[in-house]
N, C-alpha and C. Protein backbone atom coordinates (compact mmCIF):
# COMPACT_ATOMS: atom_id res chain seq x y z
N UNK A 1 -12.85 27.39 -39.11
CA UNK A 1 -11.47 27.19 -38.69
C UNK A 1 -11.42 26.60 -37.28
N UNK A 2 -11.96 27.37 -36.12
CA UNK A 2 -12.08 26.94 -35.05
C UNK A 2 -12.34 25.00 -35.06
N UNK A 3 -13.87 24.92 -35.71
CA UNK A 3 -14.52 23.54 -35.88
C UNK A 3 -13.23 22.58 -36.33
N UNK A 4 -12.96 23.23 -37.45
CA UNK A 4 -11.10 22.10 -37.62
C UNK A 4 -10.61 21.90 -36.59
N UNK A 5 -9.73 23.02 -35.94
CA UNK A 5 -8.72 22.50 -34.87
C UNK A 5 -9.49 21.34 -33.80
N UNK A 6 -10.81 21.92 -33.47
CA UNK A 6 -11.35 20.90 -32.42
C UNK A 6 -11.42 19.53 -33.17
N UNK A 7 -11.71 19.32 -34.09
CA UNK A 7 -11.99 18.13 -34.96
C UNK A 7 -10.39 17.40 -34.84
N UNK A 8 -9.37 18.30 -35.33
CA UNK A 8 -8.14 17.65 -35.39
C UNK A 8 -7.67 17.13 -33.86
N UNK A 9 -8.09 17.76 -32.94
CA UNK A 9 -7.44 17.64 -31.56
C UNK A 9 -8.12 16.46 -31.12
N UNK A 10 -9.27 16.38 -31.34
CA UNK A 10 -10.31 15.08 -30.72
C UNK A 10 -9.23 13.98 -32.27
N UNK A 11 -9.10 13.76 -32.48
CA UNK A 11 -8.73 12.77 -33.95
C UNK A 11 -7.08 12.35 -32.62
N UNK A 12 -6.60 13.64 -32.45
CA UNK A 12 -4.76 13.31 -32.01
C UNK A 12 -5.26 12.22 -30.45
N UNK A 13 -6.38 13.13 -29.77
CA UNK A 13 -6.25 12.42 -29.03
C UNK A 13 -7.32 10.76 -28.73
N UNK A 14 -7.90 10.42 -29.61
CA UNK A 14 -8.38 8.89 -29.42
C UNK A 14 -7.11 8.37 -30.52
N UNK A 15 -6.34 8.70 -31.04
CA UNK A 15 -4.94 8.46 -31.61
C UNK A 15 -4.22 8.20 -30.26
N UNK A 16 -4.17 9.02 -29.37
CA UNK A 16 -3.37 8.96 -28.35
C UNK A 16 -3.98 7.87 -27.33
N UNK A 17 -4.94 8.14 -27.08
CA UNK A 17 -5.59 7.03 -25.97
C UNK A 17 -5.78 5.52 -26.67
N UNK A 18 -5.96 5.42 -28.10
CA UNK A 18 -5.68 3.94 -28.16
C UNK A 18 -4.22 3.55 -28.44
N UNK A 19 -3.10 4.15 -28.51
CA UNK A 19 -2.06 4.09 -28.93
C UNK A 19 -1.26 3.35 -27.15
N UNK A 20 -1.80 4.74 -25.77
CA UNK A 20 -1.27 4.31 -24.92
C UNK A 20 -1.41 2.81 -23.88
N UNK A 21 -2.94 2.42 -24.52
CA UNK A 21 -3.33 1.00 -24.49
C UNK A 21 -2.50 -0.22 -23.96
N UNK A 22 -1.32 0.31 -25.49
CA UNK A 22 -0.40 -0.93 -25.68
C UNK A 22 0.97 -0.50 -25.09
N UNK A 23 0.80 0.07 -23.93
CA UNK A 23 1.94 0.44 -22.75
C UNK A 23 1.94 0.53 -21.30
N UNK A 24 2.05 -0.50 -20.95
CA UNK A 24 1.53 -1.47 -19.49
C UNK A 24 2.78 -1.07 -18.73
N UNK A 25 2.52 -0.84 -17.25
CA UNK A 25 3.41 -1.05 -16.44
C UNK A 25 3.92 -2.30 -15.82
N UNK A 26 4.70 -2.35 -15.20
CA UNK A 26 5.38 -3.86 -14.80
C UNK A 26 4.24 -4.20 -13.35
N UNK A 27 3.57 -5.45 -13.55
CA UNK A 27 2.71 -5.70 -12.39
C UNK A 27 3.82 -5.42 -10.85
N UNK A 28 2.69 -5.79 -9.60
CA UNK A 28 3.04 -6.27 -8.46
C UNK A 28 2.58 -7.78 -8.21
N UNK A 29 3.59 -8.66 -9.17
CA UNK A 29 2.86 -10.00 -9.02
C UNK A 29 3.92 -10.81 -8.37
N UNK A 30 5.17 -10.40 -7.82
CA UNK A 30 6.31 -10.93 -6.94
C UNK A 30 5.90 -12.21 -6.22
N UNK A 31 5.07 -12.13 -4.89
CA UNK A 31 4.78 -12.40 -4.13
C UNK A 31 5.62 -12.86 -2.92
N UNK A 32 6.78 -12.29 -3.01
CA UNK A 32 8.24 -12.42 -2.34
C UNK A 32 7.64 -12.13 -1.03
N UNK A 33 7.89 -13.23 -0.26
CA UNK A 33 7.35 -13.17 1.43
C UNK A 33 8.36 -13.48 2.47
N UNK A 34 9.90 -13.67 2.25
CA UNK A 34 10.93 -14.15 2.43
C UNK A 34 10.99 -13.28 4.03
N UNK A 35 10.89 -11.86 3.72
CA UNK A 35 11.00 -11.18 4.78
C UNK A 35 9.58 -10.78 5.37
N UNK A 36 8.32 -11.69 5.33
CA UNK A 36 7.59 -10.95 5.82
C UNK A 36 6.83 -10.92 7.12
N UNK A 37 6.18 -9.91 7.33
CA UNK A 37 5.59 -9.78 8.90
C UNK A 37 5.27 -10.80 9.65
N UNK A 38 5.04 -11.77 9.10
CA UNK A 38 4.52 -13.40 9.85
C UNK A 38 5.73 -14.11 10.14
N UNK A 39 7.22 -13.78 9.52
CA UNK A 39 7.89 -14.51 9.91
C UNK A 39 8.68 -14.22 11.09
N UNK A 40 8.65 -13.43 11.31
CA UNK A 40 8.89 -12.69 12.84
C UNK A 40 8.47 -12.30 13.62
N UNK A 41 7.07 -11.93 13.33
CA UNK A 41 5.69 -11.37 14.52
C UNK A 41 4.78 -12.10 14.62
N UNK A 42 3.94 -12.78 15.88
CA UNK A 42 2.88 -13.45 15.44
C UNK A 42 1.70 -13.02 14.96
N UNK A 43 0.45 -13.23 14.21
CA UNK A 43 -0.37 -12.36 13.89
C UNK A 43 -1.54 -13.39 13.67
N UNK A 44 -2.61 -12.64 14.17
CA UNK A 44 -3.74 -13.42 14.17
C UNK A 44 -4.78 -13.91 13.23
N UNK A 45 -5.44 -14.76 12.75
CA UNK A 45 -5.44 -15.08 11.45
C UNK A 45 -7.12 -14.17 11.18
N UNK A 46 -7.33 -13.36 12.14
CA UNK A 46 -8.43 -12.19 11.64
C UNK A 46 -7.46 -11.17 11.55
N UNK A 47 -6.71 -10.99 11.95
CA UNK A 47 -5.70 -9.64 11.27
C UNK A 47 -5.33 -9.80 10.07
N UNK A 48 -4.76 -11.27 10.05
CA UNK A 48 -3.78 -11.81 9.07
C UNK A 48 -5.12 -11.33 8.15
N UNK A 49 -6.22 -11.71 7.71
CA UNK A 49 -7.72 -11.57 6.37
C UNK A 49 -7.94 -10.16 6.44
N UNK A 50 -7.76 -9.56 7.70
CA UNK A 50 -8.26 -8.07 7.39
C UNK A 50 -7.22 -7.22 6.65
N UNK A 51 -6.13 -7.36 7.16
CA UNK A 51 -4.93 -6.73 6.11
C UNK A 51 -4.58 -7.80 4.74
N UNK A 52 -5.04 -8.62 4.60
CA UNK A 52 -5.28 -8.91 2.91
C UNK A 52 -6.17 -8.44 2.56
N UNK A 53 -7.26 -8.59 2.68
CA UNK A 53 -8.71 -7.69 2.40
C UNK A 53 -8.43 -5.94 2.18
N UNK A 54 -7.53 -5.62 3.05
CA UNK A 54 -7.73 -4.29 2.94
C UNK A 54 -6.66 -3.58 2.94
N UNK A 55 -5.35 -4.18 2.81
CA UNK A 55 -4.43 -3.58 3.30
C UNK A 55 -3.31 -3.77 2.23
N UNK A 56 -3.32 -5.56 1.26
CA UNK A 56 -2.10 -6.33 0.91
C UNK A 56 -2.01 -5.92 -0.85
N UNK A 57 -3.23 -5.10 -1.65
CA UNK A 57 -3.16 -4.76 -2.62
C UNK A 57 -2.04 -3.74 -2.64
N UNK A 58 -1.76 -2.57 -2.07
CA UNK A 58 -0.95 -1.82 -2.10
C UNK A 58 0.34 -1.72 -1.21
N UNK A 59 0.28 -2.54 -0.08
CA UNK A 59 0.81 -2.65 0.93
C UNK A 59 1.77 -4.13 0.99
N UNK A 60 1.94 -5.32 -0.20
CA UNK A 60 3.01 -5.99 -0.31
C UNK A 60 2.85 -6.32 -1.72
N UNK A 61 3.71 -7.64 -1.87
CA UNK A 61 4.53 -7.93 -3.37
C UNK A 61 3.26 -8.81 -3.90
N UNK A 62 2.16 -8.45 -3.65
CA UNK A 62 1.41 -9.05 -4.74
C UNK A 62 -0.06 -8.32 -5.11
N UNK A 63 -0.11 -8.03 -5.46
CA UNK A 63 -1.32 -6.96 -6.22
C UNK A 63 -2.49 -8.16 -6.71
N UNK A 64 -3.94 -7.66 -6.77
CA UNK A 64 -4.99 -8.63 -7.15
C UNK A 64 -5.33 -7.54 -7.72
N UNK A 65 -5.18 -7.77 -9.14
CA UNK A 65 -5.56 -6.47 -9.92
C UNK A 65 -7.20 -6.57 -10.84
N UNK A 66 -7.54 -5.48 -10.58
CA UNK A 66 -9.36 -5.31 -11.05
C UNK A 66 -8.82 -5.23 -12.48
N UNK A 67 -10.20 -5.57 -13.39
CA UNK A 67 -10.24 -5.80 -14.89
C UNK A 67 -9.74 -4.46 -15.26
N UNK A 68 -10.18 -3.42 -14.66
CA UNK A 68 -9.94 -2.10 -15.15
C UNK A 68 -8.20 -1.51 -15.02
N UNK A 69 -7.52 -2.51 -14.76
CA UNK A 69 -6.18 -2.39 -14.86
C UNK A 69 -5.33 -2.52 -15.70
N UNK A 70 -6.06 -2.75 -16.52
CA UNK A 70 -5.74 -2.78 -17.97
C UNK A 70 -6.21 -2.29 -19.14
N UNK A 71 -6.73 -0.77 -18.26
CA UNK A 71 -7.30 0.40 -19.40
C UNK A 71 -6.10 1.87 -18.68
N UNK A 72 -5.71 2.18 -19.85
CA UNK A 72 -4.92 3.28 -19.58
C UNK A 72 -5.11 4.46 -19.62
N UNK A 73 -5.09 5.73 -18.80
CA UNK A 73 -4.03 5.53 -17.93
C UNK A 73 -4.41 5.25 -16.66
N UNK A 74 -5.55 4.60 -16.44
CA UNK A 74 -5.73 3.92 -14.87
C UNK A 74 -4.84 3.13 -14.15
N UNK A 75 -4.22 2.72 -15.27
CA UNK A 75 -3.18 1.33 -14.93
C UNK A 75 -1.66 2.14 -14.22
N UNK A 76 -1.45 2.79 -14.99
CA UNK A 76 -0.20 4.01 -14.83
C UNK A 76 -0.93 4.83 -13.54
N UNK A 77 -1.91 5.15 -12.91
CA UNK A 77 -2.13 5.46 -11.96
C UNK A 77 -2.51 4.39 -10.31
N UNK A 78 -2.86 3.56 -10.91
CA UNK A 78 -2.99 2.14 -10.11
C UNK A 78 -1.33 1.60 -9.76
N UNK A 79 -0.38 1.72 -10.40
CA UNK A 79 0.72 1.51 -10.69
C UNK A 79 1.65 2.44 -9.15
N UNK A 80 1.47 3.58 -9.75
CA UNK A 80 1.10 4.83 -9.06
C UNK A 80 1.28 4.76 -7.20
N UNK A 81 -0.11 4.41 -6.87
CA UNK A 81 -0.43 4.12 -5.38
C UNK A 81 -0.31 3.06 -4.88
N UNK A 82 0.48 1.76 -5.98
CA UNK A 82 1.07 0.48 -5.25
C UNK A 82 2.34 0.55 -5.34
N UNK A 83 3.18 1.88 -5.58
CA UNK A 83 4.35 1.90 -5.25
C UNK A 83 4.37 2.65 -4.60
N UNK A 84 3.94 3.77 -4.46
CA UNK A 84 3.91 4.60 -2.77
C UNK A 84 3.66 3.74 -1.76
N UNK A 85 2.63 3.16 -2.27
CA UNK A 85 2.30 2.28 -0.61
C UNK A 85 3.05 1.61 -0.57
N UNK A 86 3.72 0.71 -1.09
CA UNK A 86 5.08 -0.44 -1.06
C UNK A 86 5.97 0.64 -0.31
N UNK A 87 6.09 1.89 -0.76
CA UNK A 87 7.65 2.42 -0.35
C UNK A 87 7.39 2.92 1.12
N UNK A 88 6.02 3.00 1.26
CA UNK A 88 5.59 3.63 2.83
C UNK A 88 5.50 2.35 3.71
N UNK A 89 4.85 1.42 3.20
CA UNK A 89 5.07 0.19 3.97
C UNK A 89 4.84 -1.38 3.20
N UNK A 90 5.92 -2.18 3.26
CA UNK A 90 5.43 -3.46 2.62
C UNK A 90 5.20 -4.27 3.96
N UNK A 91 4.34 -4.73 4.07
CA UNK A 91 4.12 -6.12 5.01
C UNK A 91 5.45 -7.30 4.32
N UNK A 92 5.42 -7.90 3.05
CA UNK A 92 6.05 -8.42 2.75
C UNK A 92 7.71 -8.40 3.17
N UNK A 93 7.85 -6.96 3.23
CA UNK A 93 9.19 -6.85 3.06
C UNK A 93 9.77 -6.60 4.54
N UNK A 94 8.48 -6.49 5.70
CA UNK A 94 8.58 -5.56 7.09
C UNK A 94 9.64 -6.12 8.13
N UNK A 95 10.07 -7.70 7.83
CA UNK A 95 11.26 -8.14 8.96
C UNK A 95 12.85 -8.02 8.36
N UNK A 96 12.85 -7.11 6.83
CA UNK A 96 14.15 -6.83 6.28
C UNK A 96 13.96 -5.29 7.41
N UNK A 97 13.05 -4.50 7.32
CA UNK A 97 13.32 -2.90 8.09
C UNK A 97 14.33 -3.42 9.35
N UNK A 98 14.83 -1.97 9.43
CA UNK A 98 15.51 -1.82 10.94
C UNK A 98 14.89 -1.96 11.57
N UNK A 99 15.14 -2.25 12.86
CA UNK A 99 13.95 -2.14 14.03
C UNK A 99 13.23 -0.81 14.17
N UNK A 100 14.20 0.31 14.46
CA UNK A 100 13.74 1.50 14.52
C UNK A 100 12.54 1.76 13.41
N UNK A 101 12.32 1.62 12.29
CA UNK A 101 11.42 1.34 11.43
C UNK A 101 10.19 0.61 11.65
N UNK A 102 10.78 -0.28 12.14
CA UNK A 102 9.30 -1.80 12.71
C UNK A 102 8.35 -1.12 13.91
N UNK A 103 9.23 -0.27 14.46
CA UNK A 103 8.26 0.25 15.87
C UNK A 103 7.67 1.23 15.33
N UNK A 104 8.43 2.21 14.15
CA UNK A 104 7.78 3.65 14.07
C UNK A 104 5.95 3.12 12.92
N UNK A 105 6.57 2.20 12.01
CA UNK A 105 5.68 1.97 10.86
C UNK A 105 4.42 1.18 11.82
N UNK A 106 4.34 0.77 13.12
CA UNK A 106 3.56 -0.21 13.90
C UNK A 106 2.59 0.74 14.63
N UNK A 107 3.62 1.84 14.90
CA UNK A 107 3.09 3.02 15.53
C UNK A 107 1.97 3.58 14.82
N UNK A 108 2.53 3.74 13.40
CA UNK A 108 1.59 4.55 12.32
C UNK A 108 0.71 3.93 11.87
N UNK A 109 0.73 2.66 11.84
CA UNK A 109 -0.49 1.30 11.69
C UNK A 109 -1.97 1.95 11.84
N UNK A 110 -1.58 1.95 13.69
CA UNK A 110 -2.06 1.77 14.81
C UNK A 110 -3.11 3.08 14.36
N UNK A 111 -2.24 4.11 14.06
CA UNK A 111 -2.44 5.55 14.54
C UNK A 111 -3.76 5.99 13.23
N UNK A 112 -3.07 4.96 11.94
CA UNK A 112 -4.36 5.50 10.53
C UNK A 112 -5.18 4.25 10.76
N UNK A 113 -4.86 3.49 11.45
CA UNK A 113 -6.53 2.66 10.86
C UNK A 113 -7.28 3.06 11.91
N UNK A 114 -6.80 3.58 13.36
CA UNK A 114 -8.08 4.02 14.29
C UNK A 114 -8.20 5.29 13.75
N UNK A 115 -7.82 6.05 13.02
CA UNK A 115 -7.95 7.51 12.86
C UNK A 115 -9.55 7.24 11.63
N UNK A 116 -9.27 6.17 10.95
CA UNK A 116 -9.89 5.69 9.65
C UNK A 116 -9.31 6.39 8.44
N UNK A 117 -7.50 6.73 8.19
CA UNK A 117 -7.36 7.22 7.12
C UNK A 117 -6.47 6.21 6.16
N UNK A 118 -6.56 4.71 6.71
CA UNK A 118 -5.96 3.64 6.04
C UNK A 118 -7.68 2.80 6.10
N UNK A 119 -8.00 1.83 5.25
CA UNK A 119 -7.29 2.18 3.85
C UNK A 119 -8.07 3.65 3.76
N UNK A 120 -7.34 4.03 1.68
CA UNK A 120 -7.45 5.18 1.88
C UNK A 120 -8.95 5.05 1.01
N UNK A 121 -9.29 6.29 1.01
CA UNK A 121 -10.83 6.34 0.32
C UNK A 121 -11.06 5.97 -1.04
N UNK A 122 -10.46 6.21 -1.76
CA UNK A 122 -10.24 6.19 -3.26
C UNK A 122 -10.06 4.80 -3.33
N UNK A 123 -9.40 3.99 -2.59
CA UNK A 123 -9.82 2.49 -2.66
C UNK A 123 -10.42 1.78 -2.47
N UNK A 124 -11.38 2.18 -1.25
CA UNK A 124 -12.28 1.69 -0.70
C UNK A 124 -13.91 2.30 -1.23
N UNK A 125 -13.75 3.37 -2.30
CA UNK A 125 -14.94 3.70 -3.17
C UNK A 125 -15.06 2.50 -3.86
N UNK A 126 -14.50 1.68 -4.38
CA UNK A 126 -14.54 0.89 -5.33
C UNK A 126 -14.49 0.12 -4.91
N UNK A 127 -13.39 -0.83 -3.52
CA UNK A 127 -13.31 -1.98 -3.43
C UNK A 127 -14.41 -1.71 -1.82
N UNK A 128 -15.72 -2.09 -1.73
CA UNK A 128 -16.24 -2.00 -0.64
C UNK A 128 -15.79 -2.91 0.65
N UNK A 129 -15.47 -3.95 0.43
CA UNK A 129 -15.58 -4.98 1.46
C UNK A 129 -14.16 -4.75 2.28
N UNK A 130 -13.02 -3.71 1.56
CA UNK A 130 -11.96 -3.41 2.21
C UNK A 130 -12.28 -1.94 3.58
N UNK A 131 -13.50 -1.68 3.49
CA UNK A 131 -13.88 -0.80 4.58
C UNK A 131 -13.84 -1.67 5.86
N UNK A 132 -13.31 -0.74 6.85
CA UNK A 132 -13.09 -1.41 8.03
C UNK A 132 -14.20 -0.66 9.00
N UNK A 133 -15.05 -1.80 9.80
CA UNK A 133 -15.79 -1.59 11.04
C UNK A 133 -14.88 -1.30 12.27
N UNK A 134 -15.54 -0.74 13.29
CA UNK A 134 -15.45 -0.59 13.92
C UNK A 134 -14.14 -1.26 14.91
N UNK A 135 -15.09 -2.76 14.65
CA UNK A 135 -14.46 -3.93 15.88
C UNK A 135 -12.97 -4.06 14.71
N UNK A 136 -12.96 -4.23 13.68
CA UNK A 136 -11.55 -4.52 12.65
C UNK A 136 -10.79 -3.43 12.72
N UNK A 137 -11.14 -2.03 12.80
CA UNK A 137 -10.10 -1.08 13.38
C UNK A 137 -9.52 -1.54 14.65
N UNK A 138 -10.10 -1.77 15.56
CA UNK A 138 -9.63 -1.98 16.96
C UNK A 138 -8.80 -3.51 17.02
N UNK A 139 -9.03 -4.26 16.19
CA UNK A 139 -8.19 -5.43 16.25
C UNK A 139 -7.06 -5.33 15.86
N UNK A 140 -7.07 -4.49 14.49
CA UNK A 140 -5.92 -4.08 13.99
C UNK A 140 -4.87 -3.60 14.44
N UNK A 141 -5.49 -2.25 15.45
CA UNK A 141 -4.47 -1.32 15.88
C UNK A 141 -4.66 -1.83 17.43
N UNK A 142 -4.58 -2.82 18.19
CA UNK A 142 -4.47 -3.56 19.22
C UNK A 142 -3.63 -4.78 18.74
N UNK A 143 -3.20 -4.95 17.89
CA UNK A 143 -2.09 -5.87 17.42
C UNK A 143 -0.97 -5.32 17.19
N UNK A 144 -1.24 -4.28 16.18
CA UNK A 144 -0.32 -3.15 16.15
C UNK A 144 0.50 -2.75 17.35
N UNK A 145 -0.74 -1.83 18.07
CA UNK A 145 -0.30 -1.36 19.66
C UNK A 145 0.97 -2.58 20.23
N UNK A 146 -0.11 -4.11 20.02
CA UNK A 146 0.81 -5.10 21.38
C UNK A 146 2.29 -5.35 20.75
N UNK A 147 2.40 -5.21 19.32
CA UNK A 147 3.84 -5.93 18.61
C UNK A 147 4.40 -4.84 19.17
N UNK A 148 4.44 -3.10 18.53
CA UNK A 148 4.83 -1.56 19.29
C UNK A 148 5.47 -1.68 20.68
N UNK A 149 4.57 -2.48 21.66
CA UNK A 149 5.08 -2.54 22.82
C UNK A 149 5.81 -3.75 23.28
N UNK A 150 6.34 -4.35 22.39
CA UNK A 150 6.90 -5.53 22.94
C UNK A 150 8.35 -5.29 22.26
N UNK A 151 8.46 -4.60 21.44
CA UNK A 151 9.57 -4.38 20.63
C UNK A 151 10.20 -3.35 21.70
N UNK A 152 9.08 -1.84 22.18
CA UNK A 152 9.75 -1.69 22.93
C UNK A 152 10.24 -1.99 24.12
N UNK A 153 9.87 -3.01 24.63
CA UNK A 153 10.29 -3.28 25.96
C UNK A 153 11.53 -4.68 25.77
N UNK A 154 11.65 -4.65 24.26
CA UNK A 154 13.01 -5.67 23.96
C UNK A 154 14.40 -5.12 23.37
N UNK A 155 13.92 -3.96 22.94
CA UNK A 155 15.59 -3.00 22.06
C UNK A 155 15.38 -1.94 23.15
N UNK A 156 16.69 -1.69 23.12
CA UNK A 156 17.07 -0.08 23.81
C UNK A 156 16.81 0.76 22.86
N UNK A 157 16.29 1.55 24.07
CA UNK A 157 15.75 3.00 23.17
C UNK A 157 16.36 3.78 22.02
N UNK A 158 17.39 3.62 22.31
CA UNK A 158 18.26 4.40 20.98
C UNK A 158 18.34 3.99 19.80
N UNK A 159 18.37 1.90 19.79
CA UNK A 159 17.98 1.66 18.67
C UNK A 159 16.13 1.59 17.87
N UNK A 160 15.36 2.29 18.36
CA UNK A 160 14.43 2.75 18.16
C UNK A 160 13.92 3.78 17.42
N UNK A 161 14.83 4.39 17.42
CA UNK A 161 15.09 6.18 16.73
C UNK A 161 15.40 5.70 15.02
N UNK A 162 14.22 6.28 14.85
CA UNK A 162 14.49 6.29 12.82
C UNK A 162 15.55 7.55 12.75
N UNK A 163 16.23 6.61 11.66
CA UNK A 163 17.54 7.38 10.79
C UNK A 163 17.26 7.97 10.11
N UNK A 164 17.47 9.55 9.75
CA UNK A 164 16.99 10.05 8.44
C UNK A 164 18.38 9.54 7.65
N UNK A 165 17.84 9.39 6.09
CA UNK A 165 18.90 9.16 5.16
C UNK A 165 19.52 10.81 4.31
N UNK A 166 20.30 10.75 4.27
CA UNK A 166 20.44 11.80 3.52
C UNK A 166 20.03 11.55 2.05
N UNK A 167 19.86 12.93 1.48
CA UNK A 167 19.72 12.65 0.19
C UNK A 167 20.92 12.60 -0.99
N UNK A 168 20.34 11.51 -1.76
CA UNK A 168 21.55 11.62 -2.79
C UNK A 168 21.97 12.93 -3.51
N UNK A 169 22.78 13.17 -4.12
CA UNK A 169 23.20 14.47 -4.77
C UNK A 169 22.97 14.22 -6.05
């Protein structure tokens, strides 16, 4: 009896795993740059490669997706951590933010790639060449730092202050 149920449960589920196959999420293949960080900040064209390299898979409107993105449910989890990261920060989208936003998210740049908790690990197990040295942390968050301080020394302080939103009901 036992041997059945296990038999039936292994049967439901390669039923289930080839079934979910044929249920894809909607890519990040936009590439909508209308509002993005280059068109309002200058940026250096070793920043500009190190945050594609390591930063632009999860972090704007265009995803370079590995073969394995199209085995499920990796895909639904890949899916997953390029919309958190979009909602935590798009480069693409970064000269639509408020200002107050542009200084705080420049701040936090600064603060995870010298810390080393951008990128995050789980991406950089797999994608190696998105690990950042030493000297590419410090370029990063020294660009970061200089945009941070130029913003502040151009808005008044008050418009600096992130808004909390309330929540919907």
């Amino acid at each position: 009896m036992k041997k059945k149920i296990i038999s039936y449960a292994l049967i439901v589920l390669a039923i289930t795993l080839v079934a979910i196959q044929f249920v894809h999420p909607a890519r990040n293949l936009s590439g909508e740059v209308t509002n993005d960080i280059c068109t309002k900040y200058p940026m250096p064209d070793t920043v500009k490669s190190i945050l594609k390299a390591s930063c632009a898979d999860c972090h704007s409107n265009h995803t370079e997706y590995p073969w394995y993105a199209n085995i499920q449910p990796v895909a639904w989890w890949l899916e997953d951590h390029i919309s958190e990261g979009k909602r935590e920060l798009n480069f693409n989208n970064f000269a639509a933010y408020r200002i107050g936003r542009q200084y705080h998210k420049l701040e936090k740049i600064a603060k995870e790639v010298n810390e080393g908790d951008m990128p995050i690990t789980s991406y950089t197990i797999i994608h190696s060449y998105a690990k950042l040295d030493e000297g590419q942390r410090k370029l990063v968050a020294d660009w970061a730092n200089s945009l941070h301080d130029s913003i502040k020394a151009t808005y008044p302080a008050d418009s600096l202050k992130v808004v909390k939103r309330k929540p919907a009901n």
